[in-house]
Protein backbone atom coordinates (compact mmCIF):
# COMPACT_ATOMS: atom_id res chain seq x y z
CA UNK A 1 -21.54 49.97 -51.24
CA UNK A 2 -25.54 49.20 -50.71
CA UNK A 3 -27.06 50.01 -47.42
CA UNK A 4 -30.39 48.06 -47.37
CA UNK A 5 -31.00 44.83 -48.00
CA UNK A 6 -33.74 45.14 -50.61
CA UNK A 7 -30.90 46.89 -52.75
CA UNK A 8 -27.62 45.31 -51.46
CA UNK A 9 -25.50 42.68 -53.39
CA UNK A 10 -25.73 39.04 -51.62
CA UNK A 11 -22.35 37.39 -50.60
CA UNK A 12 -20.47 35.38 -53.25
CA UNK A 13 -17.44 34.89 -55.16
CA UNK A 14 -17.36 36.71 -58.63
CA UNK A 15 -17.94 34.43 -61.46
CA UNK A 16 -18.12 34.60 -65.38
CA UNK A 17 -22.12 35.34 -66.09
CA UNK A 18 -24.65 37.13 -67.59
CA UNK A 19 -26.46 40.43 -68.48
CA UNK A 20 -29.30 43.55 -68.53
CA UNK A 21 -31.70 45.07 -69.43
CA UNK A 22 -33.17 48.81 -71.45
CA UNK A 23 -31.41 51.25 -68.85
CA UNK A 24 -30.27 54.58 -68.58
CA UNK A 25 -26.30 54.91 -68.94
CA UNK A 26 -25.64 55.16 -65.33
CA UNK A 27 -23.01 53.47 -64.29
CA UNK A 28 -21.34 52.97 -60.37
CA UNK A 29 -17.30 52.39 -60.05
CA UNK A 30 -15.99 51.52 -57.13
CA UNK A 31 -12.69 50.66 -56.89
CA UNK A 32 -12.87 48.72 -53.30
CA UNK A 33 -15.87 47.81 -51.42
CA UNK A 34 -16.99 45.39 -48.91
CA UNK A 35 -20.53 43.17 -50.13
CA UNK A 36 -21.96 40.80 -48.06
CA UNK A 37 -18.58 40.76 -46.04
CA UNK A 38 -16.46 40.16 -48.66
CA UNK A 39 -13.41 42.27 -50.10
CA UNK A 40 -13.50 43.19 -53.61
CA UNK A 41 -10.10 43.13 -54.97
CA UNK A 42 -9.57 46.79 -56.54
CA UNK A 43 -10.00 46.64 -60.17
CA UNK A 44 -7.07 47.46 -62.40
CA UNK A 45 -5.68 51.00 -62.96
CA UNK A 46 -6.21 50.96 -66.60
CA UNK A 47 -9.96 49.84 -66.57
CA UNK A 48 -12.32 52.12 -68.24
CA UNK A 49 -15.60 52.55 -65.73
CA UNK A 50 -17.73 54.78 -67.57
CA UNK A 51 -18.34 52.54 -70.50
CA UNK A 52 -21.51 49.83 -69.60
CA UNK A 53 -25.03 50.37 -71.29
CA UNK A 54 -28.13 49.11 -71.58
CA UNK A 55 -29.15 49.49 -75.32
CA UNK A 56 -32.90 48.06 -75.68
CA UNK A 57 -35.10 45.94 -73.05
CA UNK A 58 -38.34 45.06 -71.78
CA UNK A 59 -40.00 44.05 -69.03
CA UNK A 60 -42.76 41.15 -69.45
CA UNK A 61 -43.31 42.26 -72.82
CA UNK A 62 -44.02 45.88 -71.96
CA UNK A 63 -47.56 44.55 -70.95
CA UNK A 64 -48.18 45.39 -66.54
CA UNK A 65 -47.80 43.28 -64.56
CA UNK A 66 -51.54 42.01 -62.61
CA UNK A 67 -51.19 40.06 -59.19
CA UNK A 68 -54.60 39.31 -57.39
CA UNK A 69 -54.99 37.39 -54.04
CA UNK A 70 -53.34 33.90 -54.38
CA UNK A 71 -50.59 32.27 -56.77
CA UNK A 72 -47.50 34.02 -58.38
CA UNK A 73 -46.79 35.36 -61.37
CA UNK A 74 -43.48 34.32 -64.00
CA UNK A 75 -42.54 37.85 -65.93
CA UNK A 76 -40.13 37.60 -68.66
CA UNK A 77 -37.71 39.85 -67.61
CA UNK A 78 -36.23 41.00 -70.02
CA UNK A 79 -37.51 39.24 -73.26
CA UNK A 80 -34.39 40.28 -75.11
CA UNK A 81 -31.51 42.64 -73.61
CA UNK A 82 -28.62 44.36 -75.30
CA UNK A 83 -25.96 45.40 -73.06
CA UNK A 84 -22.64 47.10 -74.47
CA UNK A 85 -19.80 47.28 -72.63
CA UNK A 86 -16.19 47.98 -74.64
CA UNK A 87 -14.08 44.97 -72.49
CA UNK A 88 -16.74 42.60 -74.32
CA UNK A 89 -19.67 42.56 -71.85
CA UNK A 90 -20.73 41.74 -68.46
CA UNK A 91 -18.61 38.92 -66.18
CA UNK A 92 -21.18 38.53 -63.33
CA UNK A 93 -24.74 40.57 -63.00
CA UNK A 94 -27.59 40.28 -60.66
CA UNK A 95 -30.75 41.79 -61.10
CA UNK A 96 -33.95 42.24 -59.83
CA UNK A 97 -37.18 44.26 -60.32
CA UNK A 98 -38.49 46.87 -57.92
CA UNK A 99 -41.30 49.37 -57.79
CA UNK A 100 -40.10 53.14 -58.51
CA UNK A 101 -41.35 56.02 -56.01
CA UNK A 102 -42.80 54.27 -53.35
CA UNK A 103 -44.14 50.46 -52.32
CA UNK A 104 -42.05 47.48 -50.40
CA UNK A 105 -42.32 45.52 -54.34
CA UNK A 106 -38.50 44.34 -54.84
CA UNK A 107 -37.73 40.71 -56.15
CA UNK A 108 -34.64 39.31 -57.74
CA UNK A 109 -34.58 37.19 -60.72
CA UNK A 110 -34.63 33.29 -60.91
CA UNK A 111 -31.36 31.95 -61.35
CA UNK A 112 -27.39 31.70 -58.81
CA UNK A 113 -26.03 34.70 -57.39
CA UNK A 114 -24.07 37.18 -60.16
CA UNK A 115 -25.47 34.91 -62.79
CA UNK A 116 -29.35 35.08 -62.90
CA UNK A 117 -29.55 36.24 -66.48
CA UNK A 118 -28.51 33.87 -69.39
CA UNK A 119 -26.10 36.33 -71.89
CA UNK A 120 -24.85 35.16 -74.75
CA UNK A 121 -22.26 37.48 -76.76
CA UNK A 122 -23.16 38.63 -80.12
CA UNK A 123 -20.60 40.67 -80.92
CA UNK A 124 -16.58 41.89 -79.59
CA UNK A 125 -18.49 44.68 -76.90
CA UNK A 126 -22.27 43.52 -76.74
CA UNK A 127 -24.42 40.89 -75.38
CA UNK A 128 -27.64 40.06 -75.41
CA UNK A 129 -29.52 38.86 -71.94
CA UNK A 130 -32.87 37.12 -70.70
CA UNK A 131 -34.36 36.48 -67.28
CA UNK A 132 -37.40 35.68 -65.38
CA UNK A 133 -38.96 36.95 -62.20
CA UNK A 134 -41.52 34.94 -60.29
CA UNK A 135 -43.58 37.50 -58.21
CA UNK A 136 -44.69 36.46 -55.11
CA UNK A 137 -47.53 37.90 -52.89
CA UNK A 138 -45.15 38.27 -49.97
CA UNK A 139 -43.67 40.89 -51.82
CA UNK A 140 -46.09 43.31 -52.55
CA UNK A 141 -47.92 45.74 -50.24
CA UNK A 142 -50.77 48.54 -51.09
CA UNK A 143 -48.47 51.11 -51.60
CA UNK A 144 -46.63 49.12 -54.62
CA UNK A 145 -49.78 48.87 -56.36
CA UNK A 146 -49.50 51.50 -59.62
CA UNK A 147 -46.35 51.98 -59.07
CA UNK A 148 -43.78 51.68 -62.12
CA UNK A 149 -41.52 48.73 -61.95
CA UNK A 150 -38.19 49.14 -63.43
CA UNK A 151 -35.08 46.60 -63.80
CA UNK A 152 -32.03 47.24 -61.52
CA UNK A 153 -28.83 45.60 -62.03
CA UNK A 154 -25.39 45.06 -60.80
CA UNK A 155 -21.84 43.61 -60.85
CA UNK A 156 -18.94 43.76 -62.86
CA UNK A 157 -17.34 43.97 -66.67
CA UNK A 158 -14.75 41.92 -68.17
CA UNK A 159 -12.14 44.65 -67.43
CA UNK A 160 -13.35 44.37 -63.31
CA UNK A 161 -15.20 47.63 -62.95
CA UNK A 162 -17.99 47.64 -60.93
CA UNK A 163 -21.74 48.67 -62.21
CA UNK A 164 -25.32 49.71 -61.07
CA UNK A 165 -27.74 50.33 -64.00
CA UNK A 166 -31.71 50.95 -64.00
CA UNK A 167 -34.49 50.46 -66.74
CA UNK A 168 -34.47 53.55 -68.57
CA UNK A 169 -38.35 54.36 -67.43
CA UNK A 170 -39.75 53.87 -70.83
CA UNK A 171 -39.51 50.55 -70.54
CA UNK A 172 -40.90 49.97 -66.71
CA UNK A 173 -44.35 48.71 -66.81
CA UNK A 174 -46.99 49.37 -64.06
CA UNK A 175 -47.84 46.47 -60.82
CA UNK A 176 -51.71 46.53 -60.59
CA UNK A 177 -53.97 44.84 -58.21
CA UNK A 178 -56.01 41.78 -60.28
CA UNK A 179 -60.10 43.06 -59.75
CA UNK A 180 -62.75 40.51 -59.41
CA UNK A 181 -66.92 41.51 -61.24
CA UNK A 182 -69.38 38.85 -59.83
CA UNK A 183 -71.63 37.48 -62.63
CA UNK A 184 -74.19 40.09 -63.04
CA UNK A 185 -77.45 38.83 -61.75
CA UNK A 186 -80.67 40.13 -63.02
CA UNK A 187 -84.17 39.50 -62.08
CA UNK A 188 -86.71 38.63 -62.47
CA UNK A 189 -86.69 35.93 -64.70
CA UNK A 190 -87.80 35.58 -67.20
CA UNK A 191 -89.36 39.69 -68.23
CA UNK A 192 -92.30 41.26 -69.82
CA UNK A 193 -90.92 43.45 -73.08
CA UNK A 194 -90.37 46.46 -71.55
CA UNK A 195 -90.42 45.59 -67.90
CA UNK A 196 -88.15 46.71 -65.27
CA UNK A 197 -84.96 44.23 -64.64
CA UNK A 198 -82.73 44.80 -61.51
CA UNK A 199 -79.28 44.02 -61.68
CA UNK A 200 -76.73 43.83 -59.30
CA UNK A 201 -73.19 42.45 -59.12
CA UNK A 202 -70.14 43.54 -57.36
CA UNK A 203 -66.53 44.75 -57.25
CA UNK A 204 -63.46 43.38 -55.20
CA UNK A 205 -59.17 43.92 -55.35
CA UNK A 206 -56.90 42.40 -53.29
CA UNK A 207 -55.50 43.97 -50.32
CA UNK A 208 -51.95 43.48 -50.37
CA UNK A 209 -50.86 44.57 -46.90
CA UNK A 210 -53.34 42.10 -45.04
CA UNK A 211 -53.50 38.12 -45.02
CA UNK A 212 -55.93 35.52 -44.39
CA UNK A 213 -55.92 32.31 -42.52
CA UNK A 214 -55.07 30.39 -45.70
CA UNK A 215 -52.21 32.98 -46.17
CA UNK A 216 -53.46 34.50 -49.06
CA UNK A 217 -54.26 38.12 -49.60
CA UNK A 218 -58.08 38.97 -48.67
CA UNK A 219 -60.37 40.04 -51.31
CA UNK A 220 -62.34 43.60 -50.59
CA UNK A 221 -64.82 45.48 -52.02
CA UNK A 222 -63.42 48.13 -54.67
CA UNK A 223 -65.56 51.49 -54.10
CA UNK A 224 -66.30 54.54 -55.69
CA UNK A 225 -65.38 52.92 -59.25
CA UNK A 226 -67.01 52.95 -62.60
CA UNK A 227 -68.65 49.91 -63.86
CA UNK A 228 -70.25 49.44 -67.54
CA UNK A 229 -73.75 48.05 -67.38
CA UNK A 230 -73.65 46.30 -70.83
CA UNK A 231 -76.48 44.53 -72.77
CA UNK A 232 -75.91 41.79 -76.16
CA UNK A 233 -79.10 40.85 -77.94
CA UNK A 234 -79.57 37.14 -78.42
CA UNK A 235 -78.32 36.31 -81.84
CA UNK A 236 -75.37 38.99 -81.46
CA UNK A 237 -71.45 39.01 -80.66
CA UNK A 238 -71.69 42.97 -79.59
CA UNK A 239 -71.80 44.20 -76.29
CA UNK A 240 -73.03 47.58 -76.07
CA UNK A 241 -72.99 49.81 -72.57
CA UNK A 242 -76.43 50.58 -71.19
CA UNK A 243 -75.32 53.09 -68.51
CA UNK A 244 -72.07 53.52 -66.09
CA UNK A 245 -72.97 52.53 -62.39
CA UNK A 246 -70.15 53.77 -58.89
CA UNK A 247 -69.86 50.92 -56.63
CA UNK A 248 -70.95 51.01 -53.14
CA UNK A 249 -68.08 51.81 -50.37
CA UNK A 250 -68.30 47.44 -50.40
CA UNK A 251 -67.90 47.21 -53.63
CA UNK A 252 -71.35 46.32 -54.39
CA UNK A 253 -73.34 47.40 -57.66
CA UNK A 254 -76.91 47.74 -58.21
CA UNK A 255 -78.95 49.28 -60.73
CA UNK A 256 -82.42 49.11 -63.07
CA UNK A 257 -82.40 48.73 -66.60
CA UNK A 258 -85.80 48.55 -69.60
CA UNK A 259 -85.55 44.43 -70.94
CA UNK A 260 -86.31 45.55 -74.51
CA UNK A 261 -85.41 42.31 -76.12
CA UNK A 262 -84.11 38.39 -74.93
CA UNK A 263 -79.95 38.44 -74.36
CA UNK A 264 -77.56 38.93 -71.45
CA UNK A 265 -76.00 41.65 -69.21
CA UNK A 266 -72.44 41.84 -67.82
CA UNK A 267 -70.56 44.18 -66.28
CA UNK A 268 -67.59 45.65 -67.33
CA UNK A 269 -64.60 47.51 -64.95
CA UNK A 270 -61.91 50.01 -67.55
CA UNK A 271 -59.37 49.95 -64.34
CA UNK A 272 -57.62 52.38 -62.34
CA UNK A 273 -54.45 53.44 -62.15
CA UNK A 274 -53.33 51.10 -59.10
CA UNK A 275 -55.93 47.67 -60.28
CA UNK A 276 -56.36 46.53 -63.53
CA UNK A 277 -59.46 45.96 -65.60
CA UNK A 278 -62.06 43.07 -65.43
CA UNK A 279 -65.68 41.86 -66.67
CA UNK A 280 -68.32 39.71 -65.33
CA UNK A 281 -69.55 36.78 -66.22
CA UNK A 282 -73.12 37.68 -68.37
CA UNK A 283 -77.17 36.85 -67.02
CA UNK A 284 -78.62 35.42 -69.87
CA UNK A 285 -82.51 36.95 -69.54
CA UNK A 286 -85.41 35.42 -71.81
CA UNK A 287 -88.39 38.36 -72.44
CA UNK A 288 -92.29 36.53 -71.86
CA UNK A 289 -94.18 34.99 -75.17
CA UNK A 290 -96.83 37.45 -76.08
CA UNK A 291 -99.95 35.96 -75.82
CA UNK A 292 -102.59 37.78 -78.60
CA UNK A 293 -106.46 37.05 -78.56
CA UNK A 294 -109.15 37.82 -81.06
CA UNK A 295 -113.04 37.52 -80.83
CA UNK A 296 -115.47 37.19 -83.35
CA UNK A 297 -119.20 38.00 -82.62
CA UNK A 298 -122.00 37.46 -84.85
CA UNK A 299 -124.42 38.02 -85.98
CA UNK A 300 -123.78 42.08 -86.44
CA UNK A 301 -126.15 43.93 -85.42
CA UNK A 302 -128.10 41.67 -83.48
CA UNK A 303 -131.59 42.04 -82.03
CA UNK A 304 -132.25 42.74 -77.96
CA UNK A 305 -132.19 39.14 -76.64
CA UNK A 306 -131.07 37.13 -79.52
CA UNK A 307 -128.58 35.14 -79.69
CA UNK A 308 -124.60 35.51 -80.70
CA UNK A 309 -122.08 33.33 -81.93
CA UNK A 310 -118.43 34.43 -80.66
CA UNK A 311 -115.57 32.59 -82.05
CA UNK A 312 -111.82 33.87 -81.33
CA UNK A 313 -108.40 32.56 -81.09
């Protein structure tokens, strides 16, 4: 029986259903139990318990999965399942996704109770399984960012025993925070070859345990990261990094920088291991024309007071 109701099963009558996902061979029996205030009938004598795998998953195609401030997220969960049990497969299952060591993240998938994975039976003991998760902002805090989400499921064979199987953790993928660069912005405008350009920009994550008055997640400033000052040349698709810059305790970046040709500068955040990677929109910067002038004086040499003709372009 489940004690908390992140992890417990939600009252209903046991119908035919669906699947899992990639998950350890762990399996729970119980042979009477009360969920959500019903009473599970004891399965038979002759059941075999021990039998229910999970033989290949993953989770929103092994890529992690990036929440910011607003909105929701769909993850495919999983994009193709194989579950094997020896009475044929899986009668009812309910799963969810939750964050592993830490972090309030839990979220079952779309779909009725003890059926929210389509399964369709491919052979005499296995069947394969897909589901989707919409992630909502209301269920994530700080402490679920980084974390490892894994698949968790439950309910019971053909043959009625009773299972509880996780993601084997090779196949969890991490729940960053979404990070925000403002367009770089660098002055002046246009710059002598060779002149000193100031950029600045800056750096922001959501914070998930906080809300603002539109109920969305607040954006703050991300500090003590480092951010990519890079540079392309007019006429060219490659960025390349002029120097690595650690953002203010607001999340603010500012720096100085040699404009030795016309093109435009970005900024460019690798991630962390809670918040996930990001660039800027780019400055496009023009350098000054060069303006060159000649003179011409003649005659050459020329006597004390008389007269010269200067010419020049």
């Amino acid at each position: 029986m489940w004690q908390d109701a992140a992890t417990a099963p939600r009252a209903r009558f046991l119908t035919h259903g669906g699947s899992l996902t990639s998950v350890r061979n762990v399996a729970l029996v119980v042979t009477g139990a009360v969920a959500g205030g019903l009473l599970l009938t004891p399965p038979p004598a002759h059941a075999d318990y021990h039998d229910t795998r999970i033989r290949s998953t993953t989770i929103n195609n092994g890529k992690p999965i990036v929440l910011g401030t607003s909105n929701a997220v769909s993850v495919t969960v999983p994009a193709v399942t194989e579950i094997y049990d020896d009475s044929g497969g899986v009668a009812t299952i309910d799963a969810q996704l939750r964050s592993v060591g830490g972090g309030y993240f839990f979220t079952f998938l779309e779909g009725p109770a003890s059926q929210n994975m389509t399964c369709v039976q491919t052979t005499a003991t296995t069947s394969t399984c897909t589901g989707t998760a919409v992630v909502h902002q209301h269920s994530l805090d700080n402490a679920s960012a980084g974390r490892q989400v894994q698949l968790r499921i439950f309910g019971y064979v053909y043959d009625g025993g009773q299972y509880l199987l996780y993601s084997d953790p090779a196949h969890n993928v991490p729940l960053l925070k979404q990070t925000t660069l403002a367009t770089a912005d660098a002055t002046p405008e246009p710059v002598r070859k060779d002149g000193t350009l100031t950029v600045a920009g800056k750096l922001t994550q959501p914070n998930w345990s906080a809300w603002d008055v539109a109920g969305n997640r607040p954006a703050v400033g991300y500090g003590g990261q480092p951010v990519r000052l890079q540079f392309q040349k007019s006429g060219s698709t490659t960025w390349s990094t002029v120097k690595t810059v650690t953002s203010a305790s607001d999340g603010t970046l500012k720096t100085t920088a040699t404009a030795t040709a016309s093109g435009a500068w970005r900024w460019s955040y690798a991630g962390s291991g809670t918040s996930a990677a990001s660039v800027s929109g780019g400055d496009s910067v023009t350098l000054l024309k060069v303006a060159k002038l000649t003179v011409d004086a003649s005659p050459e040499p020329v006597a004390k007071g008389g007269k010269l003709t200067v010419t020049g372009s």
